[in-house]
Protein backbone atom coordinates (compact mmCIF):
# COMPACT_ATOMS: atom_id res chain seq x y z
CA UNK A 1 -20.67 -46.23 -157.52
CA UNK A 2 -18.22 -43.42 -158.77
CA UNK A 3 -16.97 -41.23 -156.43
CA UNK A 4 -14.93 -38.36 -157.55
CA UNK A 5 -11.69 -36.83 -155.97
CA UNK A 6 -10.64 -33.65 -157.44
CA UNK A 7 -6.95 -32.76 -157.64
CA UNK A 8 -5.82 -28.68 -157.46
CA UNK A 9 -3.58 -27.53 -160.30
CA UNK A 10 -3.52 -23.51 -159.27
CA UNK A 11 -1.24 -22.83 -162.82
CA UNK A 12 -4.76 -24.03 -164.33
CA UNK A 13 -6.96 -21.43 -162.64
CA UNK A 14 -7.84 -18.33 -164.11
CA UNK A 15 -8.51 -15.36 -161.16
CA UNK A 16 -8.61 -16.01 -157.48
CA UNK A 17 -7.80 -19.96 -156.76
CA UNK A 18 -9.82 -19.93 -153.66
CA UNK A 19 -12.72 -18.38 -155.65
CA UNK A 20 -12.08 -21.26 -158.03
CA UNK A 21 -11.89 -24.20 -155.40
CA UNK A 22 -14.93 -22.49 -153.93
CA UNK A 23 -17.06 -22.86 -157.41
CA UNK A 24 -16.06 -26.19 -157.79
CA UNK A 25 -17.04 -27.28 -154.39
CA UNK A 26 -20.65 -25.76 -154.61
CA UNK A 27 -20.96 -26.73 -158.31
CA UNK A 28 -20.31 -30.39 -157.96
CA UNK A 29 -23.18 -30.18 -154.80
CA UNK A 30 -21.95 -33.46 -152.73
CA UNK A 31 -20.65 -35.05 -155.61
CA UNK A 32 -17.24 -34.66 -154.90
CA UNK A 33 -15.72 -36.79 -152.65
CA UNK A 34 -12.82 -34.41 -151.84
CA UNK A 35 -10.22 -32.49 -153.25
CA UNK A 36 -6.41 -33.28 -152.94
CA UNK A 37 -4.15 -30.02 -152.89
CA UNK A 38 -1.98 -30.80 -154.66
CA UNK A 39 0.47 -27.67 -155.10
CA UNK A 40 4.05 -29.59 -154.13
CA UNK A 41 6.13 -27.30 -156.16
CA UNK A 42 5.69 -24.86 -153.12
CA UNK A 43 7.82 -24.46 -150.12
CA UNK A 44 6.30 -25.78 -146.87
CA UNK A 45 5.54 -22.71 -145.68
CA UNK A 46 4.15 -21.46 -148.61
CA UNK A 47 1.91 -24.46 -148.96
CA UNK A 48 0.74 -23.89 -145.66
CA UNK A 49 -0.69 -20.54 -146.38
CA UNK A 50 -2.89 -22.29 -149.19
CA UNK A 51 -3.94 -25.51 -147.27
CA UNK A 52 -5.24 -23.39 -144.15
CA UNK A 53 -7.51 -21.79 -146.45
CA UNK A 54 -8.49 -24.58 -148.80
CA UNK A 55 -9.26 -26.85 -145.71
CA UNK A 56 -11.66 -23.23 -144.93
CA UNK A 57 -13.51 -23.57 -147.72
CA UNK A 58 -13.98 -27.48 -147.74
CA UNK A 59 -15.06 -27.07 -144.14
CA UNK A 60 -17.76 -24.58 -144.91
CA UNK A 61 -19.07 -26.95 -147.87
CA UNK A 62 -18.47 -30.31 -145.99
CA UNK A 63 -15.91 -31.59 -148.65
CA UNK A 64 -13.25 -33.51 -147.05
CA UNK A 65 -9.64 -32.16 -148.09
CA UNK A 66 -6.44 -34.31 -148.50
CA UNK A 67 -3.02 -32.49 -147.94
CA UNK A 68 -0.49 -33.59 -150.45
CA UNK A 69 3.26 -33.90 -149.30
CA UNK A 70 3.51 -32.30 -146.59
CA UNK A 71 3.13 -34.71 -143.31
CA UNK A 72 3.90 -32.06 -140.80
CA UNK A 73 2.26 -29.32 -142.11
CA UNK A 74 -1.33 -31.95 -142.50
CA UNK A 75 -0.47 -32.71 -139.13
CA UNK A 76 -0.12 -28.94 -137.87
CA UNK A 77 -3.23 -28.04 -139.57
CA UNK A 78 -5.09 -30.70 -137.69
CA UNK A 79 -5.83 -32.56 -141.03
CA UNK A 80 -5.44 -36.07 -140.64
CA UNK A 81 -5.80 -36.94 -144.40
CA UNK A 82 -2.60 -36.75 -146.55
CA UNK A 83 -1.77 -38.07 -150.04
CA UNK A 84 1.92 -38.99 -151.09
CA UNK A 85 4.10 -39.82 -153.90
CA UNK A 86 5.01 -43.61 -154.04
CA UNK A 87 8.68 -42.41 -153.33
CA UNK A 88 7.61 -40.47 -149.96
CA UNK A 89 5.90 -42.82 -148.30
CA UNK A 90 8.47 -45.44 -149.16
CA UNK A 91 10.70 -43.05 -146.82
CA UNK A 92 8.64 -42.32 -144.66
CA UNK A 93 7.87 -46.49 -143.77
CA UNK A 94 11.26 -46.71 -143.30
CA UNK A 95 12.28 -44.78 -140.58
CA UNK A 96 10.51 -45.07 -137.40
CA UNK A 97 9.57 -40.93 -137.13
CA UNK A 98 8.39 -41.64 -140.44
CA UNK A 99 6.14 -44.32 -139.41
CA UNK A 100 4.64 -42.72 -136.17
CA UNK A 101 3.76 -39.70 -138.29
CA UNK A 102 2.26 -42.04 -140.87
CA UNK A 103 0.06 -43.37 -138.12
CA UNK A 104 -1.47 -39.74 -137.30
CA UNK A 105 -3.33 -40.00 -140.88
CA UNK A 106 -6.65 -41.41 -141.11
CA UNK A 107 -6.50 -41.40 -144.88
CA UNK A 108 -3.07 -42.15 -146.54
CA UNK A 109 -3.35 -41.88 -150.01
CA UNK A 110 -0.47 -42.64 -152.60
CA UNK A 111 0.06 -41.77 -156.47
CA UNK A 112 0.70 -45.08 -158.56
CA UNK A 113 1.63 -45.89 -162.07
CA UNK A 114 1.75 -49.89 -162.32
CA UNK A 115 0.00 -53.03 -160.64
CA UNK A 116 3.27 -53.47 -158.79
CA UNK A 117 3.09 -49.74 -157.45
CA UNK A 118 -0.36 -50.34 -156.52
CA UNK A 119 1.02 -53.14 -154.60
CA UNK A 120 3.58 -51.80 -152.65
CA UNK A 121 1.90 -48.56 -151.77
CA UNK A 122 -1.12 -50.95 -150.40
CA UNK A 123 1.39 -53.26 -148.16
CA UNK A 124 3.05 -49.92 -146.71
CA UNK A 125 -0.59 -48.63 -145.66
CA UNK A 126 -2.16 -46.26 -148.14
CA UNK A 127 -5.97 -46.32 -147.70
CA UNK A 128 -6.48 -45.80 -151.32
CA UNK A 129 -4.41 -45.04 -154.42
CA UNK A 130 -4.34 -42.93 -157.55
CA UNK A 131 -3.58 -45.04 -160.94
CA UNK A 132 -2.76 -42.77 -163.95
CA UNK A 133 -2.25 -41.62 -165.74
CA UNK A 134 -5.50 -43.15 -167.71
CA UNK A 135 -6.37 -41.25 -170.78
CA UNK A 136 -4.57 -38.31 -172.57
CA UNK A 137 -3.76 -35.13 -170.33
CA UNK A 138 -2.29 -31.82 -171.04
CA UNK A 139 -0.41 -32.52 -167.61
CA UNK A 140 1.50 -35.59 -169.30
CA UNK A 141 1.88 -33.65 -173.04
CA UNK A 142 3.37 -36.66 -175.10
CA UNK A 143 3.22 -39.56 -172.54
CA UNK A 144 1.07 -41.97 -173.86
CA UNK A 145 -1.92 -42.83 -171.86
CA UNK A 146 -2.18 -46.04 -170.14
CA UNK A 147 -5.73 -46.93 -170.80
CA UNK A 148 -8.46 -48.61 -169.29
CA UNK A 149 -6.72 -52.20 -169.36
CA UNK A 150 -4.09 -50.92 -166.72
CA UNK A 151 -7.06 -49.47 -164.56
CA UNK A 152 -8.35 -52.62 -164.97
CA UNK A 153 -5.10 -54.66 -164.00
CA UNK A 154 -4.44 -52.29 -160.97
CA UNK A 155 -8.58 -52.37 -159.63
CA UNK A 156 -8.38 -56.15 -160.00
CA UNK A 157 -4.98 -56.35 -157.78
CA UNK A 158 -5.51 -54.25 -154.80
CA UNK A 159 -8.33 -54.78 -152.08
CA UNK A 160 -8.78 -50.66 -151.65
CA UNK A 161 -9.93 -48.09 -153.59
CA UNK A 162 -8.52 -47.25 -156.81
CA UNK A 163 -9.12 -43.72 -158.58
CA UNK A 164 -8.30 -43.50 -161.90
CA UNK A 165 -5.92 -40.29 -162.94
């Protein structure tokens, strides 16, 4: 079965981003599996402001959200789904604060871009992962894709759930 996760880009949006999460979440009618808000090049606070209001709208259209890289503020928001760079949760895991906030989350999931990423990011508890990238993307302008034999390689070495990116 394919589930789908979709993954905010706000620069991407043209008008309101709310309005635009909003049309998304109706369009795709229970299709979508959730969305990931992923705005990390804003401050905490900042991103704070946007996740109260995106977690509003998913609410209202029962979509579950996922935080992106910000623990605490998931955690202040009562959301108990967060999804982390590789790199984070690696910190996190190693300090004990790090690992009693990683605990709060009932979904942990983690950004990976090899098998042995996929790996590691499954023995330090993420619930699922994000390979990628897969095919071409204006977000990775002159990276070469990594294709459908590396979703392959990272689906066939992990026992959770692997969306491709």
């Amino acid at each position: 079965m394919c589930k789908i996760i979709g993954i905010t880009n706000r620069h991407l949006c043209e008008g309101d981003y709310y309005t635009q999460i909003e049309k998304v979440v109706r369009i795709m009618d229970g299709r979508l599996e959730s969305i990931v808000v992923r705005e990390k090049d804003l401050s905490p606070e900042e991103y704070m402001v946007l996740a109260k209001r995106v977690l509003e709208i998913c609410h209202e259209h029962a979509c579950k959200c996922i935080l992106h890289s910000y623990p605490e503020v998931a955690l202040e928001l009562g959301c108990r789904n967060i999804h982390l760079p590789l790199h984070k949760i690696e910190e996190m895991h190693n300090k004990i604060e790090g690992k009693q906030i990683l605990n709060e989350f009932n979904i942990v999931g983690v950004s990976t871009h090899s098998v042995e990423d996929a790996l590691k990011a499954q023995n330090l508890g993420a619930t699922y992962i994000t390979a990628g990238h897969v095919f071409a993307t204006d977000c990775k302008k002159g990276v070469p894709p990594r294709g459908l034999g590396f979703l392959e390689n990272v689906c066939k070495s992990v026992s959770i759930p692997v969306y491709a990116i």
